[in-house]
N, C-alpha and C. Protein backbone atom coordinates (compact mmCIF):
# COMPACT_ATOMS: atom_id res chain seq x y z
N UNK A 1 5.77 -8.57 10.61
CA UNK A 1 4.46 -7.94 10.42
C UNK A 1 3.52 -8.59 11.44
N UNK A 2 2.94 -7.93 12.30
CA UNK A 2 1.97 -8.43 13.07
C UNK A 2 0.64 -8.63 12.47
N UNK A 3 -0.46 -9.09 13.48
CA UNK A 3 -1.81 -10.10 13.12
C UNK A 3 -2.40 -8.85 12.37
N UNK A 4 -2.67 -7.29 12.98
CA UNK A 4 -3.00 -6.32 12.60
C UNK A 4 -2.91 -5.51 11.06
N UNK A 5 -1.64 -5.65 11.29
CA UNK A 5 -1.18 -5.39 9.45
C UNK A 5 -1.44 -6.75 8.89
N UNK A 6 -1.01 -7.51 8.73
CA UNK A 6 -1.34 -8.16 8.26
C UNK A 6 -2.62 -8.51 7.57
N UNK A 7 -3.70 -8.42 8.70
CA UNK A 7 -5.35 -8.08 8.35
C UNK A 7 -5.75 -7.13 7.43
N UNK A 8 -5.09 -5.95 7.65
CA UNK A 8 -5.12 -4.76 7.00
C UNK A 8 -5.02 -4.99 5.19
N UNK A 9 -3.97 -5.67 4.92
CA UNK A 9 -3.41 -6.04 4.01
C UNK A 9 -4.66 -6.85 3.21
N UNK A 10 -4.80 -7.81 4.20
CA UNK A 10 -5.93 -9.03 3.34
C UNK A 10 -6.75 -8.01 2.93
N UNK A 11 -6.86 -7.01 3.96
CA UNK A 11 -8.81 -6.60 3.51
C UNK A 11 -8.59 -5.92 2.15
N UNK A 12 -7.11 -5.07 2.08
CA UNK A 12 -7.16 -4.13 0.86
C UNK A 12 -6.82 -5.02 -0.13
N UNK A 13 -6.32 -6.04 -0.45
CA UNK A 13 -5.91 -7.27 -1.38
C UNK A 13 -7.23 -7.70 -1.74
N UNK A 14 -8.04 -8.21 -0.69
CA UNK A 14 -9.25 -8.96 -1.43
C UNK A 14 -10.12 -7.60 -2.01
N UNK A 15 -10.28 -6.42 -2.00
CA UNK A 15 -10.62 -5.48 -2.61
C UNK A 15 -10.51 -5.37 -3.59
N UNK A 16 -8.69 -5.33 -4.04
CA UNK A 16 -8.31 -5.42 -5.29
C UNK A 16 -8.89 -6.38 -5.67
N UNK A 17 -9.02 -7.83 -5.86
CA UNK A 17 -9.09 -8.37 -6.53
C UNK A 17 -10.80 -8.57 -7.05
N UNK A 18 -11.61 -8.19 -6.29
CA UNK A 18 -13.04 -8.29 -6.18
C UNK A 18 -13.16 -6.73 -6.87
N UNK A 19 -12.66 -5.72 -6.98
CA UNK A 19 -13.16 -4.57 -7.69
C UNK A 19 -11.90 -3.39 -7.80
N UNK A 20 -11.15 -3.89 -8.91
CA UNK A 20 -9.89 -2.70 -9.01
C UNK A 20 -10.28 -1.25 -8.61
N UNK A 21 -9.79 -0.32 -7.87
CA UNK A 21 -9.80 0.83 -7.47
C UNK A 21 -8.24 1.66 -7.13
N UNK A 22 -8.25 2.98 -7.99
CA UNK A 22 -6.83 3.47 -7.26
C UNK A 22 -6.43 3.71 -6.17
N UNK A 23 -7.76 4.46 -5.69
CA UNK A 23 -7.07 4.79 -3.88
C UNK A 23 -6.73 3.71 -3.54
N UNK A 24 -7.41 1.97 -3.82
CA UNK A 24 -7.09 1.22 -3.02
C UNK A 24 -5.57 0.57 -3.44
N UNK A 25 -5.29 0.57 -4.58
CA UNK A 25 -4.30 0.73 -4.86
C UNK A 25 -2.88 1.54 -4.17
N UNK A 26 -3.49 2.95 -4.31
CA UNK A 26 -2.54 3.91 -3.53
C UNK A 26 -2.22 3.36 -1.89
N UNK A 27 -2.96 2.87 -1.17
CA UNK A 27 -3.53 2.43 0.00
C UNK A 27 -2.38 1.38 0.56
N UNK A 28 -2.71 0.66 -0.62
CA UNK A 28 -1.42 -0.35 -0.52
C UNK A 28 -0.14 -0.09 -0.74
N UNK A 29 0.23 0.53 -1.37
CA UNK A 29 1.55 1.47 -1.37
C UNK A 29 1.87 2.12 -0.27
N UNK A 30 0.79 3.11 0.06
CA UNK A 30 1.33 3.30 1.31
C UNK A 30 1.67 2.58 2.58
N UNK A 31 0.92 1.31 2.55
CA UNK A 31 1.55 0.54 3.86
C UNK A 31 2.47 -0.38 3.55
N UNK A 32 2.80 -0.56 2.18
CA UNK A 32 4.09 -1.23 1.74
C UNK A 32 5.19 -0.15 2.24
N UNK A 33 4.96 1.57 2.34
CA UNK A 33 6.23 2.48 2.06
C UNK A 33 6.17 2.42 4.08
N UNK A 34 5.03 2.09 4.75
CA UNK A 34 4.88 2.29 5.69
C UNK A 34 5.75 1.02 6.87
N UNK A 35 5.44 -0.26 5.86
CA UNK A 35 6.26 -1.24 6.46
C UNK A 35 7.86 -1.24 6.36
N UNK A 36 8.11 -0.62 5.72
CA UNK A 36 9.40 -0.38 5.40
C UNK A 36 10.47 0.50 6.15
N UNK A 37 9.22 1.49 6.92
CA UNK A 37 9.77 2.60 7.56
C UNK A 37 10.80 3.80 6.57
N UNK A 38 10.35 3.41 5.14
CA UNK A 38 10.75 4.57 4.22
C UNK A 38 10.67 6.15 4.93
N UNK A 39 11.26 6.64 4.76
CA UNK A 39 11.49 8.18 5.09
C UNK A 39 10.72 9.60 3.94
N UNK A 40 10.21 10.44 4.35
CA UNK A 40 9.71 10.69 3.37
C UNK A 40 10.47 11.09 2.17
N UNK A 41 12.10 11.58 2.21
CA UNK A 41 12.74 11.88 1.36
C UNK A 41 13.31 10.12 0.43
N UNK A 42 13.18 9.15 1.04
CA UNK A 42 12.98 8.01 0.37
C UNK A 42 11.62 7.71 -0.42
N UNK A 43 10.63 7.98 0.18
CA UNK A 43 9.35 8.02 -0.35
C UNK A 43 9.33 8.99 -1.89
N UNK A 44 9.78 9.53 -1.94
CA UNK A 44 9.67 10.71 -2.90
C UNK A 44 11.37 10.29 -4.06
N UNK A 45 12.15 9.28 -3.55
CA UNK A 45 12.95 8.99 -4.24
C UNK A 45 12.30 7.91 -5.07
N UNK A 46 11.54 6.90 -4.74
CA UNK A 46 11.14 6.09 -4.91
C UNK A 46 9.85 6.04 -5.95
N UNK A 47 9.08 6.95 -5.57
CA UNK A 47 7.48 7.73 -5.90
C UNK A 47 6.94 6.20 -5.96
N UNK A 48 5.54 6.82 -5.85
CA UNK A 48 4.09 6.00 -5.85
C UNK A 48 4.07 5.27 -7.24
N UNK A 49 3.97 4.22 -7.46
CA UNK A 49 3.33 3.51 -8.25
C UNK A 49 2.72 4.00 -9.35
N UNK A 50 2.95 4.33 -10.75
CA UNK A 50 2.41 5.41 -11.64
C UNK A 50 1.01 3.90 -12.16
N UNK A 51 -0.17 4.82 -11.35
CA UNK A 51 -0.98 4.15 -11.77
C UNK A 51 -2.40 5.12 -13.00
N UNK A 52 -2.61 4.26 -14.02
CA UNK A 52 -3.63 5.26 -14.63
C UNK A 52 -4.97 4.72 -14.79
C-alpha cells in the first residue's frame, strides 16, 4: 500500500471514529474491495458489509 492510500485510509478511519457514518463506512469497504483488486463478480460474491 503506498503513502497515498494509506492517507486515504487514516482520513476515513479517523472519521469513523470521531463521528460514525455509513457512506463512510461503505467508503471503506470499497477501498478494502479496491486494495484487493476484487473483481466485480467477486465483489458481489462477497457483498458489502450489511450495515444498518
Amino acid at each position: 500500500m503506498d503513502n497515498a492510500v494509506d492517507d486515504e485510509f487514516r482520513v476515513l478511519v479517523e472519521q469513523m471514529q470521531t463521528q460514525w457514518d455509513k457512506e463512510t463506512a461503505i467508503r471503506i469497504d470499497q477501498k478494502i474491495f479496491d486494495l484487493y483488486g476484487l473483481t466485480e463478480e467477486e465483489r458481489n460474491t462477497i457483498g458489502f458489509i450489511k450495515i444498518q
